[in-house]
Structure formats: structure tokens, C-alpha cells
Protein backbone atom coordinates (compact mmCIF):
# COMPACT_ATOMS: atom_id res chain seq x y z
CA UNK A 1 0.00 0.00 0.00
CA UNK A 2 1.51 3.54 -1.13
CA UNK A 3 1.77 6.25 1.38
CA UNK A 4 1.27 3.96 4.42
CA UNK A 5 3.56 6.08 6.84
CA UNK A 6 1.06 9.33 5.93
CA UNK A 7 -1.97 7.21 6.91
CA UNK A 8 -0.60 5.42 9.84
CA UNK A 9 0.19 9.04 11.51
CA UNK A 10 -2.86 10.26 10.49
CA UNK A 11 -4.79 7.55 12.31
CA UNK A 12 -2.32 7.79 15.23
CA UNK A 13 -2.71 11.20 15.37
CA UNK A 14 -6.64 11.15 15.12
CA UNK A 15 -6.76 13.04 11.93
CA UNK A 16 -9.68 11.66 9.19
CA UNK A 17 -8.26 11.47 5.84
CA UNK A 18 -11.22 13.38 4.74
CA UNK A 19 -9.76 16.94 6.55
CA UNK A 20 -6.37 16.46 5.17
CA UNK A 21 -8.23 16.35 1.51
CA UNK A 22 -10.66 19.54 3.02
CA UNK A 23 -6.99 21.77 4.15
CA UNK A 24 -5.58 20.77 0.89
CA UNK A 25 -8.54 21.65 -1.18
CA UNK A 26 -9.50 18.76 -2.97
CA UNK A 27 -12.29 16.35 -2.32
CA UNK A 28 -11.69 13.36 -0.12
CA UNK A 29 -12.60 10.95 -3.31
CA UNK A 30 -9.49 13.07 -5.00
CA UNK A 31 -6.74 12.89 -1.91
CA UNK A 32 -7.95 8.58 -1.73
CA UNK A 33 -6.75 8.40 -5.21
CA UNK A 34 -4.21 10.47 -4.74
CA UNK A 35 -3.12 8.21 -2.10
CA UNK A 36 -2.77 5.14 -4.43
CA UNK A 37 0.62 6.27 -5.87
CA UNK A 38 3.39 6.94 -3.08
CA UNK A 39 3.28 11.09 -2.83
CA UNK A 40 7.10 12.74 -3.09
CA UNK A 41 9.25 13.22 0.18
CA UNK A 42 8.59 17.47 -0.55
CA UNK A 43 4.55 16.54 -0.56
CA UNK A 44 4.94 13.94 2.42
CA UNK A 45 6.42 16.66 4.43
CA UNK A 46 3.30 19.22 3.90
CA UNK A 47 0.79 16.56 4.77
CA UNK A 48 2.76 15.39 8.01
CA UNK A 49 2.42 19.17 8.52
CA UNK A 50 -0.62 19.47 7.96
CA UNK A 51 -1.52 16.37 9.83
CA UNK A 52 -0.13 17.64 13.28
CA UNK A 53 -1.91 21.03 12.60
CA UNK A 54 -5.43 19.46 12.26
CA UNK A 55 -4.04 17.46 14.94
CA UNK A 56 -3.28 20.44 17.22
CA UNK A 57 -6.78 21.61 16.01
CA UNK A 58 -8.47 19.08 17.73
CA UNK A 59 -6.74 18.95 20.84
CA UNK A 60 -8.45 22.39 21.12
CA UNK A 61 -11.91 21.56 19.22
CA UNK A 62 -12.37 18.45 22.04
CA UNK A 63 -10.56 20.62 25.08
CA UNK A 64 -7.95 18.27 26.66
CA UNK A 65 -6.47 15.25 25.33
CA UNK A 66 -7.51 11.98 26.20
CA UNK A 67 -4.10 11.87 28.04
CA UNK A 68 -4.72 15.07 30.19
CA UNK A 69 -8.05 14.20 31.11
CA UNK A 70 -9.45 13.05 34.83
CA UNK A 71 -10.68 9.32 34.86
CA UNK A 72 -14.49 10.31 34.28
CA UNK A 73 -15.67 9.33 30.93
């Protein structure tokens, strides 16, 4: 599978493939197929980017991180 490190961080970091497509400005049908030939290590780098900014995003969209939390649900 092409670009497997880009979607294992993404899932690690919590990040739907379907925002990455959304900050890059293509549709999420476009980045899938996009996804089927292994990006370039210049491209890689703005998606990782862009991965732990959407990331950071949602640290602040669902307040504190799973991690930081109390032991309530």
C-alpha cells in the first residue's frame, strides 16, 4: 500500500483522511486516489504538517487530550 507512513500518523494522530483532503482543497474521493501512488518526500512533508496542525486543532476543538483528562468518561 503507497503512502502507508502518511496514513498510519494520520490515524495515530486522530486526523480523518477526509480533513487532510478539506486543508488541501481537494475532495476526499481526489486525496484517496491520490493516495494510491506513493506522494514525493517534498509533498509527504506538507501533509505530516498538515496532519499535526489538524491534529493540534483538535486537541483544542475536544478541550484536553484523552491523556490530560481526569478518569471520568
Amino acid at each position: 500500500m503507497c503512502n502507508l507512513d502518511l496514513r498510519e500518523y494520520a490515524k495515530r494522530k486522530g486526523v480523518k483522511l477526509w480533513l487532510i483532503a478539506e486543508k488541501l482543497g481537494i475532495t476526499d474521493v481526489t486525496f484517496s486516489k491520490k493516495l494510491r501512488r506513493e506522494f514525493s518526500e517534498e509533498r509527504k512533508k506538507e501533509i505530516f504538517a498538515i496532519i499535526d496542525e489538524l491534529a493540534e486543532q483538535r486537541g483544542v476543538w475536544f478541550g484536553k487530550r484523552k491523556s490530560e483528562r481526569s478518569g471520568r468518561c
